[in-house]
Protein backbone atom coordinates (compact mmCIF):
# COMPACT_ATOMS: atom_id res chain seq x y z
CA UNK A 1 -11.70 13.23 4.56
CA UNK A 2 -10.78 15.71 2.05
CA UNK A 3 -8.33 14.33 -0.69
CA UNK A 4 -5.63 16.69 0.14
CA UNK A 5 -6.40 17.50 4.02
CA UNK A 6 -3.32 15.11 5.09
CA UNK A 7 -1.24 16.83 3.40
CA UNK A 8 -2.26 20.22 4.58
CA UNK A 9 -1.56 18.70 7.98
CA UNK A 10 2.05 17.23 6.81
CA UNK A 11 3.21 20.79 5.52
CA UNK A 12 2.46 21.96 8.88
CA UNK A 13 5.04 19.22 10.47
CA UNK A 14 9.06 19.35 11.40
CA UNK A 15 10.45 15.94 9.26
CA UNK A 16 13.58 15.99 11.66
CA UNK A 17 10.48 14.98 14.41
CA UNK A 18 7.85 13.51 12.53
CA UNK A 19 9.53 11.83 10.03
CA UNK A 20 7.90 8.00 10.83
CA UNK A 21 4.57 9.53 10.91
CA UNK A 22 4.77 11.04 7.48
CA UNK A 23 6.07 8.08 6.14
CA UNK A 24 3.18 6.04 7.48
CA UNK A 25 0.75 8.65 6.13
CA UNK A 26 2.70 8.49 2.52
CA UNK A 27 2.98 3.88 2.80
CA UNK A 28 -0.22 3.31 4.20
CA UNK A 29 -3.01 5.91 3.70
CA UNK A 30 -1.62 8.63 0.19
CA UNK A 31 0.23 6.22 -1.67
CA UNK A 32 0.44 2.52 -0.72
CA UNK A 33 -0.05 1.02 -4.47
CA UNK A 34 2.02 3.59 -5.65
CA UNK A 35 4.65 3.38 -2.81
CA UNK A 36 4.92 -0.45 -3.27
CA UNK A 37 5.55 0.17 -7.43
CA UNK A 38 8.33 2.11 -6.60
CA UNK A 39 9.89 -0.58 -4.71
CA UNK A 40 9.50 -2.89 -7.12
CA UNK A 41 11.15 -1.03 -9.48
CA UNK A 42 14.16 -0.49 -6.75
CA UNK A 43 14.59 -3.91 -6.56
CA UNK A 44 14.81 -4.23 -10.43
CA UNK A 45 17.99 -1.20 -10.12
CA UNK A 46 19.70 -3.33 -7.46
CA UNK A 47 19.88 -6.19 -9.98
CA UNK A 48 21.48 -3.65 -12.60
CA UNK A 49 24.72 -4.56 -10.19
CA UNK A 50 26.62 -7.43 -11.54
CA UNK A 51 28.12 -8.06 -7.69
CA UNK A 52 25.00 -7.45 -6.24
CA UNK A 53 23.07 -9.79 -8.62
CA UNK A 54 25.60 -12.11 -8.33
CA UNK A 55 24.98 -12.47 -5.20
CA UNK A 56 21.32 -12.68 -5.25
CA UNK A 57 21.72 -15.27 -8.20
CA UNK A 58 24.29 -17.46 -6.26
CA UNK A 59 21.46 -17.91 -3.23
CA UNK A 60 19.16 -19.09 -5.78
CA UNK A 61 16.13 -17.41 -3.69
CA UNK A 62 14.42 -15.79 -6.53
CA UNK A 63 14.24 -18.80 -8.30
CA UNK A 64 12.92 -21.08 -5.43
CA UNK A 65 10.72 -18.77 -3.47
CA UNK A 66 10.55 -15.66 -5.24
CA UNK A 67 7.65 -14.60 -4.37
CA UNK A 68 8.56 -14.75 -0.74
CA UNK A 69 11.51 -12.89 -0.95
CA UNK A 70 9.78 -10.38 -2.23
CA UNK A 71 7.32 -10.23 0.17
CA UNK A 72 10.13 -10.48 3.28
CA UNK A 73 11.39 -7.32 1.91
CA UNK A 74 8.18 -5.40 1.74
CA UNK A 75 7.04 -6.46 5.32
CA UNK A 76 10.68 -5.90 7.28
CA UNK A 77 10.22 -2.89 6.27
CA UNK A 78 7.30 -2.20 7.44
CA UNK A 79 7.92 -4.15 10.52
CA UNK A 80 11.07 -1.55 11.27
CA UNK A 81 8.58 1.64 11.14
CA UNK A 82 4.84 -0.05 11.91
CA UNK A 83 5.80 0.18 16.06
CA UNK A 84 7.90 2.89 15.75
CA UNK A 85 11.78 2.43 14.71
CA UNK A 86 12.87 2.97 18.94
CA UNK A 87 10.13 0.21 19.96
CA UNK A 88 11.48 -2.98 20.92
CA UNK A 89 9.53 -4.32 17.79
CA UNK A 90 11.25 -2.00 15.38
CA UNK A 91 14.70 -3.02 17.13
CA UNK A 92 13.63 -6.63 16.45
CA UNK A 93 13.10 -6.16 13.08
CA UNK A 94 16.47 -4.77 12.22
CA UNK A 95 18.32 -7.16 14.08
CA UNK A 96 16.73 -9.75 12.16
CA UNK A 97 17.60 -7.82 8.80
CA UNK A 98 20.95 -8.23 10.25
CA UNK A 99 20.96 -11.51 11.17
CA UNK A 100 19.76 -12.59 7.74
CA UNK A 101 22.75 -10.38 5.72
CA UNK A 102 24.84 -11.24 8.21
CA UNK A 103 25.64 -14.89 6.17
CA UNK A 104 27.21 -12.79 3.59
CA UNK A 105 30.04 -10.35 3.01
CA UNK A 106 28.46 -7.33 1.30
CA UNK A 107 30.57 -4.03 1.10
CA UNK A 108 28.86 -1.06 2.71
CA UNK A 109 29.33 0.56 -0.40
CA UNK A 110 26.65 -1.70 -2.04
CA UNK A 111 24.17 -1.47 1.13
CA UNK A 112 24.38 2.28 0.53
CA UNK A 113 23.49 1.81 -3.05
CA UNK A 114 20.52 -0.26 -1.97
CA UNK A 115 19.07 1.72 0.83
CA UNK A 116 18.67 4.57 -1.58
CA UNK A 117 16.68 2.63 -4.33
CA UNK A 118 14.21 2.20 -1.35
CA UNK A 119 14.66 5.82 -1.02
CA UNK A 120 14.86 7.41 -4.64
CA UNK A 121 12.64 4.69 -6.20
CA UNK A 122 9.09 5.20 -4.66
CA UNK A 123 9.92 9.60 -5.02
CA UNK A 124 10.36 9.22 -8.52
CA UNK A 125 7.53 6.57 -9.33
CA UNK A 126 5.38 8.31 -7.18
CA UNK A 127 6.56 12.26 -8.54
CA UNK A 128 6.09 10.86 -12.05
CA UNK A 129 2.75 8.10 -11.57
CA UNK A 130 1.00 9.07 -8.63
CA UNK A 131 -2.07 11.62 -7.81
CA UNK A 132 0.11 14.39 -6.78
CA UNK A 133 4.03 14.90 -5.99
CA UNK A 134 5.37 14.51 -2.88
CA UNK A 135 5.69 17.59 -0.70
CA UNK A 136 9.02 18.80 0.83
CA UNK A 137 8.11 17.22 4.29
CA UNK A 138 7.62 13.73 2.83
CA UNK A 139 10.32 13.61 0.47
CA UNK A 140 12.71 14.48 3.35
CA UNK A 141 10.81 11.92 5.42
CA UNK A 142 11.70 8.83 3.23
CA UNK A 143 15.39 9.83 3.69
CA UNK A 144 14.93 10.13 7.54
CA UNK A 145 13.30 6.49 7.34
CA UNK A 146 16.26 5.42 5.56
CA UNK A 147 19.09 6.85 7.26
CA UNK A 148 17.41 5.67 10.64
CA UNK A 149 17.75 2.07 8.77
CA UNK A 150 21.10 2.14 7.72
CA UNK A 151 21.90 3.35 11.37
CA UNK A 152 20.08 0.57 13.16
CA UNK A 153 22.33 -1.87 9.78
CA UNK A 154 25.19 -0.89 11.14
CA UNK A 155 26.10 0.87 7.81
CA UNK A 156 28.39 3.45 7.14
CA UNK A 157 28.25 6.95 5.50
CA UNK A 158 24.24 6.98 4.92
CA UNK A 159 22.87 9.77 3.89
CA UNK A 160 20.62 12.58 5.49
CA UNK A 161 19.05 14.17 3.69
CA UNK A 162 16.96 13.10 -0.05
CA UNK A 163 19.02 15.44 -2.29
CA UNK A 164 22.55 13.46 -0.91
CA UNK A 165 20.14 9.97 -1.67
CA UNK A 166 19.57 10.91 -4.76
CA UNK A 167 23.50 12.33 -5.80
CA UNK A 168 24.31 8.73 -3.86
CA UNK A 169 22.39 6.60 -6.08
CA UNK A 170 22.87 8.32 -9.73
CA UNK A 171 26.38 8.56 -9.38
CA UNK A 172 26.70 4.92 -8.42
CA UNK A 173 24.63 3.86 -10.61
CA UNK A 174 27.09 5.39 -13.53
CA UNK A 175 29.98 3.64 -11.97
CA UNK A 176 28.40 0.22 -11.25
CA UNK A 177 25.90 -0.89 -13.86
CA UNK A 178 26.62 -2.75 -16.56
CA UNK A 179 25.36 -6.28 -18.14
CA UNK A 180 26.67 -9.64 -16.49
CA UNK A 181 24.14 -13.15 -17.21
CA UNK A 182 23.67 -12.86 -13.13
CA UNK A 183 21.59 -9.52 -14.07
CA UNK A 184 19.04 -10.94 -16.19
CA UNK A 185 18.65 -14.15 -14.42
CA UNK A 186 17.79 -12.40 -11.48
CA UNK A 187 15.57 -9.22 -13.11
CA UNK A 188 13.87 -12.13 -15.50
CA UNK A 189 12.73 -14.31 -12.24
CA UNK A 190 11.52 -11.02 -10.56
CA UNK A 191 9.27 -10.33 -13.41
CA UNK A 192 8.05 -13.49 -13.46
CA UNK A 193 6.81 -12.80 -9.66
CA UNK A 194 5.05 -9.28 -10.87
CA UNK A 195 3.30 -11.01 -13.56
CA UNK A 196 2.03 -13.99 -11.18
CA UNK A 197 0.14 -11.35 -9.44
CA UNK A 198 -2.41 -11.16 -13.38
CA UNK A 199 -4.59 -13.90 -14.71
CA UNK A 200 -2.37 -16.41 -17.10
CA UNK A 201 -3.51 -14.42 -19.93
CA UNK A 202 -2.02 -11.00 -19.67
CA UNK A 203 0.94 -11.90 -17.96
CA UNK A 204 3.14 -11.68 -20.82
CA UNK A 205 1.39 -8.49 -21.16
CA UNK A 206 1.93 -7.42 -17.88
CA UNK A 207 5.51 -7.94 -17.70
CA UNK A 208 5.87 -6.03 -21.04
CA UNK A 209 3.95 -3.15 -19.03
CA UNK A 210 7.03 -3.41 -16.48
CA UNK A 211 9.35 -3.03 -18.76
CA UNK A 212 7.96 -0.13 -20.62
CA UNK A 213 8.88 1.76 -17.20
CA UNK A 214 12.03 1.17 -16.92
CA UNK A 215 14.55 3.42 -18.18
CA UNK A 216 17.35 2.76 -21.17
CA UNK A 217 20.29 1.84 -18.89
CA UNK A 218 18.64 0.07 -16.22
CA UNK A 219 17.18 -1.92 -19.61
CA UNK A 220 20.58 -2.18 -20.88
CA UNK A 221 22.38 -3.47 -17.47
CA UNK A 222 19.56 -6.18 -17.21
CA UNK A 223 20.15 -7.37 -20.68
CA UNK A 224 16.75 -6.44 -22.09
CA UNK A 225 15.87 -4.54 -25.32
CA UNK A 226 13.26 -1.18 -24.98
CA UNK A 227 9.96 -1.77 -25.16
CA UNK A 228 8.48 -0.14 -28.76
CA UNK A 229 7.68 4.02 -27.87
CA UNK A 230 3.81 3.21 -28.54
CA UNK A 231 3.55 1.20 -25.71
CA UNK A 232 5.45 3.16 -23.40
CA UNK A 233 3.49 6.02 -24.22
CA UNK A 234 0.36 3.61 -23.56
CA UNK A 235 1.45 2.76 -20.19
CA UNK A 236 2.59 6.00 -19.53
CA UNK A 237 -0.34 7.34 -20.12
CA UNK A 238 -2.65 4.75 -18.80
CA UNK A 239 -0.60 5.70 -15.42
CA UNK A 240 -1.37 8.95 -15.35
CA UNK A 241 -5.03 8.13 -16.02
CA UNK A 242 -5.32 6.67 -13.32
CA UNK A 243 -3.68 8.87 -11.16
CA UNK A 244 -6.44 11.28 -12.10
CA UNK A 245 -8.89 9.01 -11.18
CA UNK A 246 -7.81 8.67 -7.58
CA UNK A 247 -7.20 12.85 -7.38
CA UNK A 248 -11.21 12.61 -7.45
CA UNK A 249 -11.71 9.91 -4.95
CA UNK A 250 -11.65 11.62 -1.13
CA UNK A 251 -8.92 10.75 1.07
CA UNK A 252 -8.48 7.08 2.38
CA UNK A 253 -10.00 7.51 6.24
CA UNK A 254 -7.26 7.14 9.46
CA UNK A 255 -8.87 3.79 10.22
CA UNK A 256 -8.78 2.19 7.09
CA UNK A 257 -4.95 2.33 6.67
CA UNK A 258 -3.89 -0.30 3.26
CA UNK A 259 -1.83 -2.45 5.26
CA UNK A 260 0.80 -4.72 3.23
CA UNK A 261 -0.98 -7.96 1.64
CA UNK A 262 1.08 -10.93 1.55
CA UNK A 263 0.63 -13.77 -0.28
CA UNK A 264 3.00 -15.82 1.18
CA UNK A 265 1.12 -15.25 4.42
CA UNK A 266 -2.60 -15.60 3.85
CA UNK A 267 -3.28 -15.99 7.21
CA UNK A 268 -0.37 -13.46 8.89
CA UNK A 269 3.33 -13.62 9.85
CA UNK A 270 5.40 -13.06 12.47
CA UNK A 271 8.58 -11.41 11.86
CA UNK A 272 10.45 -14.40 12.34
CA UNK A 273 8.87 -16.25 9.19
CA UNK A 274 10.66 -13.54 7.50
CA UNK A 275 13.62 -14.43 5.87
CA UNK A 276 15.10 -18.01 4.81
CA UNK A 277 14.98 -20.53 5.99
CA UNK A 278 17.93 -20.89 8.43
CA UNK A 279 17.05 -17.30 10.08
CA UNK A 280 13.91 -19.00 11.55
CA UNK A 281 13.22 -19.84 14.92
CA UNK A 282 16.77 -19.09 16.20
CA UNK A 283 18.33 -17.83 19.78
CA UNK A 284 18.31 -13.46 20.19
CA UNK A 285 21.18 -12.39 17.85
CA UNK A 286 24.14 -11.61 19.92
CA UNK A 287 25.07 -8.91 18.15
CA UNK A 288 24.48 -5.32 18.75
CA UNK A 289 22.10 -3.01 16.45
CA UNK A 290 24.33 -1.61 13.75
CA UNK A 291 27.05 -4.65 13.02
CA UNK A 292 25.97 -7.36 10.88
CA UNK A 293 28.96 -9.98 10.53
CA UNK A 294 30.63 -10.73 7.74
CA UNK A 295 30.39 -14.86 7.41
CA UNK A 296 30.29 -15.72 4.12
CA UNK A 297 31.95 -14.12 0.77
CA UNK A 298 29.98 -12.97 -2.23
CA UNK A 299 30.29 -15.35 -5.39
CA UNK A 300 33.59 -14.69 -7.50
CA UNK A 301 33.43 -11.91 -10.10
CA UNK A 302 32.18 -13.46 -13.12
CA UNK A 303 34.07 -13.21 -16.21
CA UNK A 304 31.35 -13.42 -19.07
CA UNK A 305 31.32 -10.45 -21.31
CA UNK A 306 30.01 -7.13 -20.21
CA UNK A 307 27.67 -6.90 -23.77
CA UNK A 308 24.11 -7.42 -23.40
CA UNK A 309 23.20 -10.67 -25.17
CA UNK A 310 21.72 -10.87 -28.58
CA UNK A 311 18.11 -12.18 -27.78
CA UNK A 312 14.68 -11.74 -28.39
CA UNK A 313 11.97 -12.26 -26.25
């Protein structure tokens, strides 16, 4: 297949129909490395939130199973779209998202905010990292994905379009971040999951490399100091290498799709190893698609000092 003969076929397509398709095409076949680096960096934004890391912090999941949070995440997701979002598989799937915020009272405000770092995040890595930019029909197929999401959460006032994603997420993102201990605690744990992924040598390295991504006031909401400008022009440019290394390669083949690899689950998963603990192996949620209860209350506003602390790495 030609390297740019999908998307010859994807400019030809209506995103208010196709819109799962696309995204499949963009996740598993034009940009699944690239696709799953801009997620990781989304999750990194969310934690830029004092109330949201808070929250994240007060579970404790990062720091006991990390690694399988991480992968949940990445593989709800894909269980939500991998059927089709109207199967009874991709109904399953968000039910069981509910069911699992469900324990805890999060203000719809703050889902918002986080359905459009899954949104904004993997456009901007892949606009500024990856072997081409995403076309007009894809970008307004990731907000189609994500609106469809946030209408099967239950959540109010999501977007529809990727230009109102976008205005969602900067503006809230002015408002919202600033430094609180929950931040780092949560951002530091998450990099220690990216660099698990490297041999025990470079992962110092390698979570210096994430870093050097990130932008000044994500750094400066997460409590950590910019990288020096040499190496983020190294890994900026290292990026962009390879980028035009895969423009060369032809086009990843309709039956070799890059599923998700997770290494919690060496040997599979069903969707209801997703999730902690206490989600597993429980009755059908009662609850309709679209209102996740409100059980449990997010940790108390902490009341440490807004200033990034003084440390070195």
């Amino acid at each position: 297949m030609g390297r740019y003969s999908r998307l010859r076929r994807i400019q030809q397509m209506d995103p208010r129909q196709d819109f799962e398709q696309i995204y499949r095409w963009i996740t598993l076949y034009e940009f699944p490395r690239d696709y799953l680096h801009g997620t990781s960096i989304a999750f990194l934004r969310d934690y830029g939130v004092p109330r949201i890391a808070r929250l994240l912090d007060h579970t404790q999941e990062f720091e006991r199973a990390g690694q399988k949070r991480y992968d949940d995440t990445v593989l709800t997701m894909y269980e939500m779209v991998s059927e089709g979002m109207e199967s009874e598989h991709g109904r399953a799937a968000a039910r069981h998202l509910n069911r699992v915020h469900g324990r805890y009272r999060i203000a719809d405000e703050d889902y918002r905010y986080v359905l459009a770092t899954t949104v904004v995040g993997p456009k901007r890595w892949i606009d500024r990292f990856g072997w081409r930019r995403l076309s007009e029909q894809e970008t307004e197929s990731l907000a189609l994905v994500g609106r469809r999401m946030g209408e099967m959460m239950g959540i109010s006032g999501v977007p529809d379009t990727y230009a109102a994603f976008e205005r969602l997420h900067d503006d809230y993102e002015r408002e919202m971040f600033a430094y609180d201990p929950a931040n780092r605690r949560v951002a530091a744990a998450t990099l220690r999951i990216l660099a698990s992924w490297y041999p025990a040598p470079v992962r110092r390295l390698a979570s210096r490399v994430s870093l050097a991504v990130l932008d000044e006031p994500l750094l400066k909401a997460l409590g950590f100091r910019p990288e020096p400008r040499w190496l983020r022009v190294a890994v900026h440019r290292a990026f962009r290498t390879r980028a035009a290394l895969i423009r060369l390669l032809p086009g990843r083949p309709e039956r070799f799709p890059r599923t998700p690899k997770a290494r919690t689950y060496p040997f599979g998963w069903t969707l209801d190893d997703l999730g902690p603990h206490w989600a597993h192996s429980r009755p059908p949620d009662p609850l309709q698609d679209g209102t996740p209860p409100e059980q449990a209350s997010v940790p108390p506003q902490s009341s440490a000092s807004h200033a990034p602390p003084e440390e070195t790495r």
